[in-house]
PDB file of N, CA and C in Angstrom:
ATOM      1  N   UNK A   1       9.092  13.039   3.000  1.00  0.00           N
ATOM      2  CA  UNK A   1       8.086  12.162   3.561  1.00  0.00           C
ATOM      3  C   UNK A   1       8.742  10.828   3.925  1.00  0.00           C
ATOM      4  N   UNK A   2       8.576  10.674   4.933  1.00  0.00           N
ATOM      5  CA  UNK A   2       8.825   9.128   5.730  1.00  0.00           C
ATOM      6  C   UNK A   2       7.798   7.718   5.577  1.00  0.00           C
ATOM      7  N   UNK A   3       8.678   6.729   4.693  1.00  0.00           N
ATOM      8  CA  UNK A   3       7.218   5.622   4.865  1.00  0.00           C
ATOM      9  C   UNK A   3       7.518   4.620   5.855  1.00  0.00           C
ATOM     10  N   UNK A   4       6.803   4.077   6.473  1.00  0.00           N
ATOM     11  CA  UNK A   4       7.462   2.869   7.496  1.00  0.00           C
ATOM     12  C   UNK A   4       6.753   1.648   7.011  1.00  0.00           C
ATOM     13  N   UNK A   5       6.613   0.562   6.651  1.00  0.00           N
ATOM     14  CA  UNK A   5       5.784  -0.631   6.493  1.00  0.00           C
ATOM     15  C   UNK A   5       5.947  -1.090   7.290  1.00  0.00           C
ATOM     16  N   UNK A   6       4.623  -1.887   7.264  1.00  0.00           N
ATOM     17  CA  UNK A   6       4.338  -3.039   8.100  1.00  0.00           C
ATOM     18  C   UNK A   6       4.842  -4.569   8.590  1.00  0.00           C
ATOM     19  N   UNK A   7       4.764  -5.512   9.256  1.00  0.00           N
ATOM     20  CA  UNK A   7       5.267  -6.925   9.088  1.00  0.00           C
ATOM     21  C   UNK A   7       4.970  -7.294   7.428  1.00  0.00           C
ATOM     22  N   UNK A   8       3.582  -7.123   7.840  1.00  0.00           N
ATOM     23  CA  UNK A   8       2.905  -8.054   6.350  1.00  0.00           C
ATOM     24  C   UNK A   8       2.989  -7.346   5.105  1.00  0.00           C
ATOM     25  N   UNK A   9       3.794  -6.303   4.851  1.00  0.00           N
ATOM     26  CA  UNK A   9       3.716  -5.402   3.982  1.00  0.00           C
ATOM     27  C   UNK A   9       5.127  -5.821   3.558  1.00  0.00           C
ATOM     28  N   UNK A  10       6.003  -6.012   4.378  1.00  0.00           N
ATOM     29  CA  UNK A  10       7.558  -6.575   4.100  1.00  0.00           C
ATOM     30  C   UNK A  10       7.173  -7.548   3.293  1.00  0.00           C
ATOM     31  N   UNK A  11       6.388  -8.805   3.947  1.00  0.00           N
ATOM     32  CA  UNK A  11       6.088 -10.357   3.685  1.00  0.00           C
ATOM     33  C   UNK A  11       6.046 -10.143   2.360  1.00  0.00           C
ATOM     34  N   UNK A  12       4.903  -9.437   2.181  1.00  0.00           N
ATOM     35  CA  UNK A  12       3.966  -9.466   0.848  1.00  0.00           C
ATOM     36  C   UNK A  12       5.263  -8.951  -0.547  1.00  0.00           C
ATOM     37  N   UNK A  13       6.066  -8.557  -0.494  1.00  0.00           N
ATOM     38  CA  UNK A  13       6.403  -7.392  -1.187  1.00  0.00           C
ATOM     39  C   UNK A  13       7.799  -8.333  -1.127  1.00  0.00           C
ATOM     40  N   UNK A  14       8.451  -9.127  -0.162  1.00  0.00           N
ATOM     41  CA  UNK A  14       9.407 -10.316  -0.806  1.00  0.00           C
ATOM     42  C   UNK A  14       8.802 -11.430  -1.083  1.00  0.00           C
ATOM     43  N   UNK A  15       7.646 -11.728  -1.443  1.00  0.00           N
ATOM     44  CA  UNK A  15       7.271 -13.149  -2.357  1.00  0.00           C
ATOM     45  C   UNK A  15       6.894 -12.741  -3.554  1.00  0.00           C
ATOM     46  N   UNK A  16       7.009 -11.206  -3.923  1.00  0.00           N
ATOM     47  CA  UNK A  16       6.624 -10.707  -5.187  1.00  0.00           C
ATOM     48  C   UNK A  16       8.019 -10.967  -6.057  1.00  0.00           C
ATOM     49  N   UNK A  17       7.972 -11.282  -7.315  1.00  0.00           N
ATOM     50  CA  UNK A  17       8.960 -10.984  -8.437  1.00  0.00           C
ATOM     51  C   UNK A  17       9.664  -9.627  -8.329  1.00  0.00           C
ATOM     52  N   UNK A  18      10.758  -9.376  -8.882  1.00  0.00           N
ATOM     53  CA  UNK A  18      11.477  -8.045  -8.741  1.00  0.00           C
ATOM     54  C   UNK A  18      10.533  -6.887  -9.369  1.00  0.00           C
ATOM     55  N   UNK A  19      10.288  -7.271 -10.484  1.00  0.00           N
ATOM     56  CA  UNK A  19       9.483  -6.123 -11.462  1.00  0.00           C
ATOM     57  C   UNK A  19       7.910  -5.693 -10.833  1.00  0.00           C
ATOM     58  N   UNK A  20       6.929  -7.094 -10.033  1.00  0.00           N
ATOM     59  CA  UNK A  20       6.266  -6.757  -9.417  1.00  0.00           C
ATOM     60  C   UNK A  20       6.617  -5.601  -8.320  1.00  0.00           C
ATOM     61  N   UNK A  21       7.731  -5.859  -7.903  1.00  0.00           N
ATOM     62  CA  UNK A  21       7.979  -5.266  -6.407  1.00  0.00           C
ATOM     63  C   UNK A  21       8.449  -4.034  -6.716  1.00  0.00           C
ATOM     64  N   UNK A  22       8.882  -3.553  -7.411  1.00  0.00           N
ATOM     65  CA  UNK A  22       9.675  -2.497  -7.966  1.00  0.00           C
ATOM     66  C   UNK A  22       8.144  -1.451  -8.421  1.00  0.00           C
ATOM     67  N   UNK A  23       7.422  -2.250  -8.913  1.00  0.00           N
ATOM     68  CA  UNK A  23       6.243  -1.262  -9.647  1.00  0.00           C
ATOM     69  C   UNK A  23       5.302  -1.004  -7.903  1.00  0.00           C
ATOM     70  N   UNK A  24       5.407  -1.609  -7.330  1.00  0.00           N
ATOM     71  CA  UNK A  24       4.469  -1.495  -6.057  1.00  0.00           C
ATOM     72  C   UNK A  24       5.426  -0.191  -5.141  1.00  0.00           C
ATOM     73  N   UNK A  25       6.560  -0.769  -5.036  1.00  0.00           N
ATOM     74  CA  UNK A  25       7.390   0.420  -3.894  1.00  0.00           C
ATOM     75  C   UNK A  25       7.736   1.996  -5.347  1.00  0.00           C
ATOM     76  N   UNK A  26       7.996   2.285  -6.063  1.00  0.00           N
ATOM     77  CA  UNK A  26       7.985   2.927  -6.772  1.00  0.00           C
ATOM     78  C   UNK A  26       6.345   3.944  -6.747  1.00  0.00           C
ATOM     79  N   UNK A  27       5.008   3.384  -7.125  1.00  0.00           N
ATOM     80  CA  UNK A  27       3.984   3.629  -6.491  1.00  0.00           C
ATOM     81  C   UNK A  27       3.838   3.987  -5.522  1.00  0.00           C
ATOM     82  N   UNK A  28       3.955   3.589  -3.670  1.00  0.00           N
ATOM     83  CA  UNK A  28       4.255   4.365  -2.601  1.00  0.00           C
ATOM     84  C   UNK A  28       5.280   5.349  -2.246  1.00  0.00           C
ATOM     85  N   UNK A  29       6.305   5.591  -3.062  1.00  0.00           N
ATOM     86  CA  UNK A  29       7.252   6.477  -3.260  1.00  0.00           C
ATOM     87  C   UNK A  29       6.708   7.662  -3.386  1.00  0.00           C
ATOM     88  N   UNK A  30       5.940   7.399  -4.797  1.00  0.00           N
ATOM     89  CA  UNK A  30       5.267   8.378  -5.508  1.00  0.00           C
ATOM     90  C   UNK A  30       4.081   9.260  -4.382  1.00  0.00           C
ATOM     91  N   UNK A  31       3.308   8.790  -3.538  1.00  0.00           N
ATOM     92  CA  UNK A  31       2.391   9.383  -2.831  1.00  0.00           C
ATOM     93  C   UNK A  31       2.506  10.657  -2.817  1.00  0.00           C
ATOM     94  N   UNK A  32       1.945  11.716  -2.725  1.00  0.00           N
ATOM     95  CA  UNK A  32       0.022  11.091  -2.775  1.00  0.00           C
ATOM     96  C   UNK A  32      -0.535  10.997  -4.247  1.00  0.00           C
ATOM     97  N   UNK A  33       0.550  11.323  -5.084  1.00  0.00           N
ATOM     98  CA  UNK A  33      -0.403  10.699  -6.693  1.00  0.00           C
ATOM     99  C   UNK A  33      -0.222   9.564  -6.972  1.00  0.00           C
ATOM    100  N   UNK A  34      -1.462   9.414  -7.811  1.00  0.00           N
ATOM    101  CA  UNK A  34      -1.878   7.977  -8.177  1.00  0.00           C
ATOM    102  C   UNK A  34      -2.837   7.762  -7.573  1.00  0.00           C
ATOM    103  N   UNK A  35      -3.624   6.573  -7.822  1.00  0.00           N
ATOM    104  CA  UNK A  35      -4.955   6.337  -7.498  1.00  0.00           C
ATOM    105  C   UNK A  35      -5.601   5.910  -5.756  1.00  0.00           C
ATOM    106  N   UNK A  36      -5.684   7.200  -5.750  1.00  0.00           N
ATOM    107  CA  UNK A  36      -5.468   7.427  -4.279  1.00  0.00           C
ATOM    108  C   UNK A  36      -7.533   7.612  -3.834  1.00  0.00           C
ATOM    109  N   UNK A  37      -7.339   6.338  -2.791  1.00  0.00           N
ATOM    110  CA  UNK A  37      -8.923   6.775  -2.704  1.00  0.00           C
ATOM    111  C   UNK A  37      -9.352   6.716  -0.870  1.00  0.00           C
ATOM    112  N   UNK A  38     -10.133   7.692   0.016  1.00  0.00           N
ATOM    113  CA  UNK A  38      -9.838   7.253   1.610  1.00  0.00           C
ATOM    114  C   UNK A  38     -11.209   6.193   1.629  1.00  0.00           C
ATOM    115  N   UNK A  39     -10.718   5.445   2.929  1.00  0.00           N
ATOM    116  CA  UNK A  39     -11.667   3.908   2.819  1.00  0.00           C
ATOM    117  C   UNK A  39     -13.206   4.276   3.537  1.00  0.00           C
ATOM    118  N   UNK A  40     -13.581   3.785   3.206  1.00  0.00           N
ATOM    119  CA  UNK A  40     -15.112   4.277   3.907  1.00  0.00           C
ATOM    120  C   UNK A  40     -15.150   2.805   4.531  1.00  0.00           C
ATOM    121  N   UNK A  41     -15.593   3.103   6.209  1.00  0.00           N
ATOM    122  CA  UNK A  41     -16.221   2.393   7.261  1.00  0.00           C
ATOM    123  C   UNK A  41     -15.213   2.256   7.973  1.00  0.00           C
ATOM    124  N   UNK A  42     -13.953   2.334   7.786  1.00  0.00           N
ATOM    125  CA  UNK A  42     -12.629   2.312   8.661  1.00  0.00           C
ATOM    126  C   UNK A  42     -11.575   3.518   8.345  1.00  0.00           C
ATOM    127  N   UNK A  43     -10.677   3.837   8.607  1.00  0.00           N
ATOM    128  CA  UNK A  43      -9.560   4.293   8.673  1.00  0.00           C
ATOM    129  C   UNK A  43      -9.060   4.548   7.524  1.00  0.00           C
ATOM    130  N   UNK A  44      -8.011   5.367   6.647  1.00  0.00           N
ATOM    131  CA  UNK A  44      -7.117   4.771   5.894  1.00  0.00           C
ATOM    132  C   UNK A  44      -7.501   5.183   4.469  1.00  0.00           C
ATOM    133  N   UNK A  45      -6.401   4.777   4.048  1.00  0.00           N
ATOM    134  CA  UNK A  45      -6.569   4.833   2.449  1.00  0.00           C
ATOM    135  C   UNK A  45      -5.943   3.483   1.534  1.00  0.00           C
ATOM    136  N   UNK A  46      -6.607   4.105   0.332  1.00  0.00           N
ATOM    137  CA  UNK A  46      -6.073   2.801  -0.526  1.00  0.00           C
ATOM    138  C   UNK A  46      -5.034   3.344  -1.679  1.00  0.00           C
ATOM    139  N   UNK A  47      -4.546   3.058  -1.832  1.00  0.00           N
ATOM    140  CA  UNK A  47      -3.471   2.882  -3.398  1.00  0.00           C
ATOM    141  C   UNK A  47      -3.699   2.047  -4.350  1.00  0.00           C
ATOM    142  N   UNK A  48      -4.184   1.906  -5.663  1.00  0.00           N
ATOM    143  CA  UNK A  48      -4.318   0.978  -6.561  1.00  0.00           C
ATOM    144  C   UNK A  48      -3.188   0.720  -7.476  1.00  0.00           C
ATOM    145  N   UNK A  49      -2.499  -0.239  -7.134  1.00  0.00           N
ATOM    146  CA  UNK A  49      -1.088  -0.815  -8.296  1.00  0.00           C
ATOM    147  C   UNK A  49      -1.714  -1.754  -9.196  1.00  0.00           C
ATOM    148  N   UNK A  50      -2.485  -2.131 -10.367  1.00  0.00           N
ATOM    149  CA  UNK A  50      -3.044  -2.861 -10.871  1.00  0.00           C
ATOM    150  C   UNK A  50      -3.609  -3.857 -10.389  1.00  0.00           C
ATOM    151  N   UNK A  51      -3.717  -4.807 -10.226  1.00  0.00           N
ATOM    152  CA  UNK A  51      -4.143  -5.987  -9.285  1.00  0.00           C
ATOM    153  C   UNK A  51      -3.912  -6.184  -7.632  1.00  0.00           C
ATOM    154  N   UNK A  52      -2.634  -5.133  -7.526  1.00  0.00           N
ATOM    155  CA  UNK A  52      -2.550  -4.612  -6.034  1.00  0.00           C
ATOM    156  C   UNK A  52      -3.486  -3.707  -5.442  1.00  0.00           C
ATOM    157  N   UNK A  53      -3.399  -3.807  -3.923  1.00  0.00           N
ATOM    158  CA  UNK A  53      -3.953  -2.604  -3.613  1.00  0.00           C
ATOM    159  C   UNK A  53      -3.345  -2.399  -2.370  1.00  0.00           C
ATOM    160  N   UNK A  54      -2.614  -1.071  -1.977  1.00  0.00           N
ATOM    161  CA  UNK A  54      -2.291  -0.686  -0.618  1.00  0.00           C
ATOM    162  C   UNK A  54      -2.575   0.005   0.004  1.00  0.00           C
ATOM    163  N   UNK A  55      -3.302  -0.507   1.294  1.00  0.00           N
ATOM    164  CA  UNK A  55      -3.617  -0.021   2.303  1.00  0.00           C
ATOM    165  C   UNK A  55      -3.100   0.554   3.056  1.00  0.00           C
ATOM    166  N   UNK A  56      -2.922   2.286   3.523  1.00  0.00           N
ATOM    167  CA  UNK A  56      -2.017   3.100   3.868  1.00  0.00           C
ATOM    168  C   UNK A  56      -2.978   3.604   4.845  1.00  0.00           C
ATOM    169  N   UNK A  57      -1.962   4.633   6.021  1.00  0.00           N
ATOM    170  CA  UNK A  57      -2.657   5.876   6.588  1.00  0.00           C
ATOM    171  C   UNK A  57      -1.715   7.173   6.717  1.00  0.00           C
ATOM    172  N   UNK A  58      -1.766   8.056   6.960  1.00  0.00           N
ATOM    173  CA  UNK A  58      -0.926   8.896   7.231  1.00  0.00           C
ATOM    174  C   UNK A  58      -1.187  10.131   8.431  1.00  0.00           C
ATOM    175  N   UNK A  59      -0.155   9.706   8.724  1.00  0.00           N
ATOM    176  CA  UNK A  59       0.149  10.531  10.400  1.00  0.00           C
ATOM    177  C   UNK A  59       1.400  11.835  10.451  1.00  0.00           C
ATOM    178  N   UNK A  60       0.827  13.063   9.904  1.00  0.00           N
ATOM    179  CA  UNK A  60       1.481  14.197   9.628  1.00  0.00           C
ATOM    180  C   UNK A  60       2.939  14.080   8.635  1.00  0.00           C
ATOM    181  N   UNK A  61       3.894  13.397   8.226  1.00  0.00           N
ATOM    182  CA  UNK A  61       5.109  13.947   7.438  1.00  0.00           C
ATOM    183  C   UNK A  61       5.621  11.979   7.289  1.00  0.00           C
ATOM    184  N   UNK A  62       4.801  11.293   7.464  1.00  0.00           N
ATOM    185  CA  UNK A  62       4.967   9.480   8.070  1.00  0.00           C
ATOM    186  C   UNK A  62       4.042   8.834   7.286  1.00  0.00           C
ATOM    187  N   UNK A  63       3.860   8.065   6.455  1.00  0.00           N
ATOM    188  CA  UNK A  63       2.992   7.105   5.578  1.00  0.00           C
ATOM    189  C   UNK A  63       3.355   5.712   6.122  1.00  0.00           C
ATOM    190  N   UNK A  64       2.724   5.543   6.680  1.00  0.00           N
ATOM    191  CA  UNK A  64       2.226   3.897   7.352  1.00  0.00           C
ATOM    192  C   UNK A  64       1.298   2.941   6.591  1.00  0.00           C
ATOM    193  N   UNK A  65       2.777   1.955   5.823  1.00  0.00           N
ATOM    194  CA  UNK A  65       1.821   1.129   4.817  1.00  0.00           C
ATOM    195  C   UNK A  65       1.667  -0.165   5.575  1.00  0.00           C
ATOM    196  N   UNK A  66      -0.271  -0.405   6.064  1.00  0.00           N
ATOM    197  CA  UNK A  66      -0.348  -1.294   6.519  1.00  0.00           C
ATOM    198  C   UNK A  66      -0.956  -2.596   6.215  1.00  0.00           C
ATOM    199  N   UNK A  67      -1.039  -2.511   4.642  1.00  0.00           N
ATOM    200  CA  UNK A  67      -1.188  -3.590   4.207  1.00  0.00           C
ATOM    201  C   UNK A  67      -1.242  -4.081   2.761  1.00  0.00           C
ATOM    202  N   UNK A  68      -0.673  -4.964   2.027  1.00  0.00           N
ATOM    203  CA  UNK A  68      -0.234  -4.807   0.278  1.00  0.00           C
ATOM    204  C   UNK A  68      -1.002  -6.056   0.109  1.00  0.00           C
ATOM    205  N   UNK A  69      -1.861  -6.529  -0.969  1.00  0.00           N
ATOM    206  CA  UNK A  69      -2.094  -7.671  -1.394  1.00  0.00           C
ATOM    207  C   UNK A  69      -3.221  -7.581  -2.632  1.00  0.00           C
ATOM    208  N   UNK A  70      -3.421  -8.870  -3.092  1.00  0.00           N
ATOM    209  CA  UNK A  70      -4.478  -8.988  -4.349  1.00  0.00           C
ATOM    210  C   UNK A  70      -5.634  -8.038  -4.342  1.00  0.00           C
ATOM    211  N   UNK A  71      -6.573  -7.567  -5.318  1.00  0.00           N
ATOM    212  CA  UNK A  71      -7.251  -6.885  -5.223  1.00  0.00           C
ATOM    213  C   UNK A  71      -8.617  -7.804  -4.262  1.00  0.00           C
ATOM    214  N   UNK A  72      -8.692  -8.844  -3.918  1.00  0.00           N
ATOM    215  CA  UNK A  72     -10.031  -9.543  -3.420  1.00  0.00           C
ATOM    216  C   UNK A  72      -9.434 -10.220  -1.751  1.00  0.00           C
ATOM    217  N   UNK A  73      -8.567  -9.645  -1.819  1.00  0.00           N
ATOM    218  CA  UNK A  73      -8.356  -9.842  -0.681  1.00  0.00           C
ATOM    219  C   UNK A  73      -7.824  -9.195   0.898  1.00  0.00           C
ATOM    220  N   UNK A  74      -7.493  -8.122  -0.189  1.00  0.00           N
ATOM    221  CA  UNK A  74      -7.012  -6.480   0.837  1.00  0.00           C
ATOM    222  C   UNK A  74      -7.650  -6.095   1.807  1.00  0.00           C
ATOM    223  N   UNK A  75      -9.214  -6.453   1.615  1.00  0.00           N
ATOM    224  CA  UNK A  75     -10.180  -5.528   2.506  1.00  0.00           C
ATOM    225  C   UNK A  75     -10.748  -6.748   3.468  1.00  0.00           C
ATOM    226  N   UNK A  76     -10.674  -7.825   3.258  1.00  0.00           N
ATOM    227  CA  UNK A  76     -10.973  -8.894   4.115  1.00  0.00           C
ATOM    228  C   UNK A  76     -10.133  -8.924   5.497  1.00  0.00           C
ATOM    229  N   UNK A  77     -10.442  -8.756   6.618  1.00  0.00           N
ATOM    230  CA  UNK A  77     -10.130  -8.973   8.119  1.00  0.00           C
ATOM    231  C   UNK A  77     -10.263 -10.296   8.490  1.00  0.00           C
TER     232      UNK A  77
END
């Protein structure tokens, strides 16, 4: 399986601490287990890393992570 991230998924994921960042990419590694839930009213799915949450989709053998951040702020546009 192929993951590609996003701009803001890079961003997010170098202002994190090592051990943060390590437990978040370790987690998308892992796909599709773990707390895997699809989003209702849009697109996509979510990933829950404790206080994280990543916003993914997937396009046949390709996981497109398009967005990593706090839990209160992930779903805000």
């Amino acid at each position: 399986m192929e993951i590609a991230y996003s701009k803001q998924a890079i961003k997010f994921l170098k202002k994190q601490d090592v051990p943060t960042r390590k437990r978040i990419i370790t987690a998308i590694e892992n796909l599709p287990y773990g707390d895997v839930v699809k989003l209702q009213n849009r697109s996509g799915y979510r990933l829950r890393v404790g206080d994280y949450r990543v916003i993914f989709d997937k396009d046949g053998n390709v996981v497109l992570v398009e967005k990593i951040d706090n839990r209160g702020q992930v779903y805000k546009d």
